[in-house]
Protein backbone atom coordinates (compact mmCIF):
# COMPACT_ATOMS: atom_id res chain seq x y z
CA UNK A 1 1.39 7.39 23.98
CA UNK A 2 3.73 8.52 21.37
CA UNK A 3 5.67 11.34 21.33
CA UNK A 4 7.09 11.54 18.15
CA UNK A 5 4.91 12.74 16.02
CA UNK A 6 4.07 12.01 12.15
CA UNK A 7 2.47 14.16 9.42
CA UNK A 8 -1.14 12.46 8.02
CA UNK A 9 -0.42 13.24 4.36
CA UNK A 10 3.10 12.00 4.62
CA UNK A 11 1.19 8.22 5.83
CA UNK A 12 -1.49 8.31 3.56
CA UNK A 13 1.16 9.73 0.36
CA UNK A 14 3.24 6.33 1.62
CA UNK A 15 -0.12 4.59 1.79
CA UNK A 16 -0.91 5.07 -1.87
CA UNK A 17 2.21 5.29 -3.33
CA UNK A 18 2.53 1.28 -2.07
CA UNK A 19 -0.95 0.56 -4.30
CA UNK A 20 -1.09 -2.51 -6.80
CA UNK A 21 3.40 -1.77 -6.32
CA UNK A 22 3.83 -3.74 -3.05
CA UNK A 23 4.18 -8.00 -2.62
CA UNK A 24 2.38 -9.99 0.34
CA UNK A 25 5.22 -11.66 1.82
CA UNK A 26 4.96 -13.23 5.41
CA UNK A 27 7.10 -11.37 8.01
CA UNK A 28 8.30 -8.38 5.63
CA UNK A 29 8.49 -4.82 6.61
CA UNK A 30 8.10 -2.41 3.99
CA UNK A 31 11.59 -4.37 2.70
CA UNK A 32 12.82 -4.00 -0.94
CA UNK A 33 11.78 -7.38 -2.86
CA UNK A 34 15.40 -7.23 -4.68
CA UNK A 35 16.94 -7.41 -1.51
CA UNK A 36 14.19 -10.23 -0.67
CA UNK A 37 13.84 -12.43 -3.43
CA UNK A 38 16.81 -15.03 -2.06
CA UNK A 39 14.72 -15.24 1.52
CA UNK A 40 11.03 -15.48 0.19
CA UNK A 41 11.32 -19.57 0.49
CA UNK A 42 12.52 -18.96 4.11
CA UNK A 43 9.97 -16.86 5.39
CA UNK A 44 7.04 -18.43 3.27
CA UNK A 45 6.65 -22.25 5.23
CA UNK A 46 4.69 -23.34 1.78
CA UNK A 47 5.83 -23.39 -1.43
CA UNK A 48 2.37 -22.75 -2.90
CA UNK A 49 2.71 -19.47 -1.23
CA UNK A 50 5.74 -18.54 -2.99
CA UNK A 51 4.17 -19.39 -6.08
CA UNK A 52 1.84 -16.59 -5.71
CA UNK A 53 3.66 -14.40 -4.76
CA UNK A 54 6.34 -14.78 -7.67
CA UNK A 55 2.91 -14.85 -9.89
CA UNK A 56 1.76 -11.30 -8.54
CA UNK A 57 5.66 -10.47 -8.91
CA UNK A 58 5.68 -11.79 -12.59
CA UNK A 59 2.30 -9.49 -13.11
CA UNK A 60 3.59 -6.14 -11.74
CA UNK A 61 6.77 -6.25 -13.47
CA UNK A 62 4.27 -7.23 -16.77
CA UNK A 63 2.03 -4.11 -16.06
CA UNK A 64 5.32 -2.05 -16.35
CA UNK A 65 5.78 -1.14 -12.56
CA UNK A 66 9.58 -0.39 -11.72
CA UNK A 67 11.24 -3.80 -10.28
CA UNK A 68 13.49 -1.53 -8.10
CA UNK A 69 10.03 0.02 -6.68
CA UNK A 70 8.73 -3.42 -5.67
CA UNK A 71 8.70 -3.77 -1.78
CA UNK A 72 7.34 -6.60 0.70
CA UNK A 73 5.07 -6.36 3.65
CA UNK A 74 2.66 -8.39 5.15
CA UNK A 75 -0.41 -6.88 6.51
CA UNK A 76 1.16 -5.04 9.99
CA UNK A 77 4.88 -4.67 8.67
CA UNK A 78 3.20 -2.20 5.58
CA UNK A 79 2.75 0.20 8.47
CA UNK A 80 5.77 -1.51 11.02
CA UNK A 81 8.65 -0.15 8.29
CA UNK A 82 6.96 3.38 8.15
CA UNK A 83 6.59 3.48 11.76
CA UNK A 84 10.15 2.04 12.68
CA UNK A 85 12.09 4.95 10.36
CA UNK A 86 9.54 7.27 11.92
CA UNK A 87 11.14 6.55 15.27
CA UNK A 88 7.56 5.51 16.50
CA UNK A 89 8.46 1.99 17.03
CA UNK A 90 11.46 0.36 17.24
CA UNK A 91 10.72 -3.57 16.60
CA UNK A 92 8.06 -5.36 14.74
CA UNK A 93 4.61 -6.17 15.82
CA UNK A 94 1.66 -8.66 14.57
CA UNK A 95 -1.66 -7.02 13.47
CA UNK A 96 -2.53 -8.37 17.26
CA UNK A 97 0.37 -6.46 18.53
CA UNK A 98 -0.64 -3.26 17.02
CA UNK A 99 -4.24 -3.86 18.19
CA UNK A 100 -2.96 -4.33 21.83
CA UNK A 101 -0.84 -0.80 21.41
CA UNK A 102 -3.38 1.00 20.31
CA UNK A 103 -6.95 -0.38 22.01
CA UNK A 104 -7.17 2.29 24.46
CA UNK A 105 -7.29 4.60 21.29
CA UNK A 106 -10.49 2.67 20.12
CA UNK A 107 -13.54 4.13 18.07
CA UNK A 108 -16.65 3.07 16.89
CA UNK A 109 -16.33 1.39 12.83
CA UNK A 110 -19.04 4.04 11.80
CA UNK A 111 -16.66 6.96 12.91
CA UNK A 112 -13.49 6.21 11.21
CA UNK A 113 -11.53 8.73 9.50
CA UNK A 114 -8.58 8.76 7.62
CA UNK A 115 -5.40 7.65 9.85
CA UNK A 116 -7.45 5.06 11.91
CA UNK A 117 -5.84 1.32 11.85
CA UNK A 118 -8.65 -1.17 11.39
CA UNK A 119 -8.54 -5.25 12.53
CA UNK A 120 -9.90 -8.02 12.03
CA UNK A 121 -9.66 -11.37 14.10
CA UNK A 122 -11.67 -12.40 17.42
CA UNK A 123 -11.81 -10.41 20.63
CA UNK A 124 -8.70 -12.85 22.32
CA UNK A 125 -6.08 -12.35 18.65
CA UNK A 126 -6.40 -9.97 15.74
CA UNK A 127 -4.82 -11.61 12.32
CA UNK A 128 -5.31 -8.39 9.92
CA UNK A 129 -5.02 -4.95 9.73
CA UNK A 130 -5.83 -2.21 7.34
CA UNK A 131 -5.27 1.52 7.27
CA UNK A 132 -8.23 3.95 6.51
CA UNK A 133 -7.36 6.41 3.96
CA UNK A 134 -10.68 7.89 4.25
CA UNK A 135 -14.19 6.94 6.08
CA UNK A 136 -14.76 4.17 2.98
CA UNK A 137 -11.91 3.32 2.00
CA UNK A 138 -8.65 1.64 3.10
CA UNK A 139 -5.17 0.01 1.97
CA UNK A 140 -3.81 -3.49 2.63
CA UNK A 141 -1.69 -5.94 2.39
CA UNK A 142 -4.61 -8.19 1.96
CA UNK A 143 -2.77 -11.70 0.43
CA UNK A 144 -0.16 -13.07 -2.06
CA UNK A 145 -2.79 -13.15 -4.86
CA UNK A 146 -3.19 -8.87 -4.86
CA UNK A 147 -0.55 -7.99 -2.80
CA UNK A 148 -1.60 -4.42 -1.04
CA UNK A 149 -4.36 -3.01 -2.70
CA UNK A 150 -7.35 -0.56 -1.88
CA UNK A 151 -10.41 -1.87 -0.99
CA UNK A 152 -13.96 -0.27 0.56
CA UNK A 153 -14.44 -0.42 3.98
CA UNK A 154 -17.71 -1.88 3.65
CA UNK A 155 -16.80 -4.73 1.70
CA UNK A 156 -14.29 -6.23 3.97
CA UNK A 157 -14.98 -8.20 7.50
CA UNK A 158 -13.27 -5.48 9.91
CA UNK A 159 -14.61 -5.99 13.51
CA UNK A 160 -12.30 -3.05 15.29
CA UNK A 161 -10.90 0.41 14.95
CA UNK A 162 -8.31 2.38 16.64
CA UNK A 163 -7.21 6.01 15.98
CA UNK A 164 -3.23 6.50 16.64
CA UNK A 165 -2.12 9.47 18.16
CA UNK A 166 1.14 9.86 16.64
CA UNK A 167 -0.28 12.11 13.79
CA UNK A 168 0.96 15.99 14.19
CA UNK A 169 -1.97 17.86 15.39
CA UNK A 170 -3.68 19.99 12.53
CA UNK A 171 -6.28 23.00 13.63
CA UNK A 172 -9.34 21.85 11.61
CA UNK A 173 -10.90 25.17 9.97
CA UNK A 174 -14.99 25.81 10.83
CA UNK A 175 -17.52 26.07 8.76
CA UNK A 176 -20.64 27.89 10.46
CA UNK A 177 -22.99 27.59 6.92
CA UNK A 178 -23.68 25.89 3.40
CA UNK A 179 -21.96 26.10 0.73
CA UNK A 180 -23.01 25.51 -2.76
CA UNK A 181 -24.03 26.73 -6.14
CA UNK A 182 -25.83 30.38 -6.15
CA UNK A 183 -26.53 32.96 -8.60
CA UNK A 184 -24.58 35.46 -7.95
CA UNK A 185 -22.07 32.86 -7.10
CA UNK A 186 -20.64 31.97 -2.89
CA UNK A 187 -17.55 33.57 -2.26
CA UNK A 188 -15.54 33.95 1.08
CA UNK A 189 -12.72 32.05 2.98
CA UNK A 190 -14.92 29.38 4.03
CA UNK A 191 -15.45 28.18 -0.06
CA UNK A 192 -11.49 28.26 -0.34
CA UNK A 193 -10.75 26.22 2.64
CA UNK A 194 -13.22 23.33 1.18
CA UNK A 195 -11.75 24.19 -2.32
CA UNK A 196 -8.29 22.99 -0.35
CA UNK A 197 -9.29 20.28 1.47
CA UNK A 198 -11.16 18.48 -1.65
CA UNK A 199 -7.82 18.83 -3.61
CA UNK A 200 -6.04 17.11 -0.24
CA UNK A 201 -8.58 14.14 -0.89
CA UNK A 202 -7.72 14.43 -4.71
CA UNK A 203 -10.69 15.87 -6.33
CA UNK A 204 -10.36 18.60 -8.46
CA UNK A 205 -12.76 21.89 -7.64
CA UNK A 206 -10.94 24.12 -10.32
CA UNK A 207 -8.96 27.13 -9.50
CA UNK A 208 -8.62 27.86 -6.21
CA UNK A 209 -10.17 31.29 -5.64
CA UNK A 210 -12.58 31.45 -3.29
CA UNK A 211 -15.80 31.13 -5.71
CA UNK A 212 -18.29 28.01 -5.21
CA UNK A 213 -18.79 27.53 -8.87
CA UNK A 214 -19.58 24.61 -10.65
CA UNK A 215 -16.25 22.56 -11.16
CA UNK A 216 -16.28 22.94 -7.09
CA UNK A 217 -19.52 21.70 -7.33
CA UNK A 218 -18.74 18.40 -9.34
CA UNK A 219 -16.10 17.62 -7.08
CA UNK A 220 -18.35 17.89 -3.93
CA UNK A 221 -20.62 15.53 -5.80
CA UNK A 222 -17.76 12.98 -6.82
CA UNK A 223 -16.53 13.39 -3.04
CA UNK A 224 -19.98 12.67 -1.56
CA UNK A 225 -20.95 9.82 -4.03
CA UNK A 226 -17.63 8.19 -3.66
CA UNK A 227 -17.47 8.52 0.49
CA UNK A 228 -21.02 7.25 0.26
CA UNK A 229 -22.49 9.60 2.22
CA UNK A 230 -25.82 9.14 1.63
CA UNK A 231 -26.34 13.54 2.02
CA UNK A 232 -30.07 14.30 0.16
CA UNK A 233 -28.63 17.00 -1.71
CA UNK A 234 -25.96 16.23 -3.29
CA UNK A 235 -23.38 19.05 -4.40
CA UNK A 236 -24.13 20.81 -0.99
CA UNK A 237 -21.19 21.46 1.51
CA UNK A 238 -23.76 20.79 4.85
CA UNK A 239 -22.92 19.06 7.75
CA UNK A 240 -22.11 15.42 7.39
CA UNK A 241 -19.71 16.47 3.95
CA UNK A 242 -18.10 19.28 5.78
CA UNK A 243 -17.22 16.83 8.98
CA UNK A 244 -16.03 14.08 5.88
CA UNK A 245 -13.82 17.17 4.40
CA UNK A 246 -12.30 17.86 7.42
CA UNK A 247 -14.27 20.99 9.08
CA UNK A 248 -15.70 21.41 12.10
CA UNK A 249 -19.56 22.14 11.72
CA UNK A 250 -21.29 24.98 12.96
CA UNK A 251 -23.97 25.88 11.11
């Protein structure tokens, strides 16, 4: 479908950099709320609405986030702005919208990974959408009282997910055994590539070197208690943790 092509990290960095920052505000697209504030009674139809919304506006700037950082979205225009500037799209779309551009891309809820856009709604109209950031967790504009926010996949009423396939491809490496800790220690190629790829999902394994020691195996055991992947030994790199990392099993 699309051509153009995006980077992953560069979406999820945007993803999380818009995290307890960013303002619910009906019809908004990734907009600046200085440039907003004057239209927020126009494009809110009640005026209890833009009473929350100034409340979670009054909060941020409270909590010390930058004013000029503040932006607006509602729940399909936090990815429609990305998207647009990509050159992916080139007008806005509902959450139902998206859903209809993307349902031939659909996967099972149980598979998602992060990248995938996930709805929620009825079978005829979708009315929300999220963005995995991981297979538990995702980022929202979820309403005017939290404006976008993380939240667990688990905990929230999604009925649908579809992968994109505007994401640059990326080789995933292999991994053909287990990894964790030994005495003498692992060592090889294989450890450093999962060494990487935990510090792409932000968990520290120590220096990068190659050697499945034990700070790389506290951050295997924050990844796989965190992703909730129920593995039976925990700080071992097996088969459902290397598939959440990012490899491609075959041991």
């Amino acid at each position: 479908m699309a051509k153009i092509k995006v980077k992953l990290e560069d979406w999820l960095k945007y993803l999380e950099d818009r995290v307890n920052v960013d303002l619910y505000v009906w019809g908004a697209n990734d907009e600046l709320c200085i440039n907003l504030l004057d239209k927020i009674c126009n494009m809110e139809e009640k005026k209890e609405n833009v009473d929350r919304i100034l409340t979670l506006l009054q909060k941020r700037l409270l909590q010390g986030v930058d004013f000029l950082k503040i932006r607006c979205d509602d729940c399909s225009g936090l990815a429609i702005g990305f998207l647009i500037k990509a050159g992916i799209l080139k007008d806005d779309k509902t959450a139902d919208g998206l859903y209809k551009l993307l349902k031939e891309h659909e996967i099972r809820l149980d598979d998602v990974e992060a990248g995938d856009y996930l709805f929620m709604g009825s079978e005829s109209k979708k009315t929300h959408v999220g963005y995995a950031i991981s297979h538990s967790y995702a980022i929202e504009s979820k309403n005017r009282d939290v404006g976008v926010v993380q939240t667990k996949i688990k905990d929230r009423d999604w009925g649908w997910a579809c992968r994109p396939d505007w994401y640059e491809s990326k080789d995933k490496p292999v991994l053909d055994r287990e990894l964790y800790l030994t005495e003498p220690m692992m060592r090889g190629d294989d450890v450093e590539e999962c060494q990487k790829l935990l510090v792409e999902k932000k968990y520290n394994p120590g220096k990068i070197d190659g050697t499945f020691g034990r700070n790389t195996e506290i951050a295997v055991k924050n990844f796989q208690t965190d992703e909730q992947l129920g593995v039976k030994r925990l700080g071992v790199v097996g088969k459902k943790t290397a598939e959440a990392l990012g490899f491609i099993w075959e041991g």
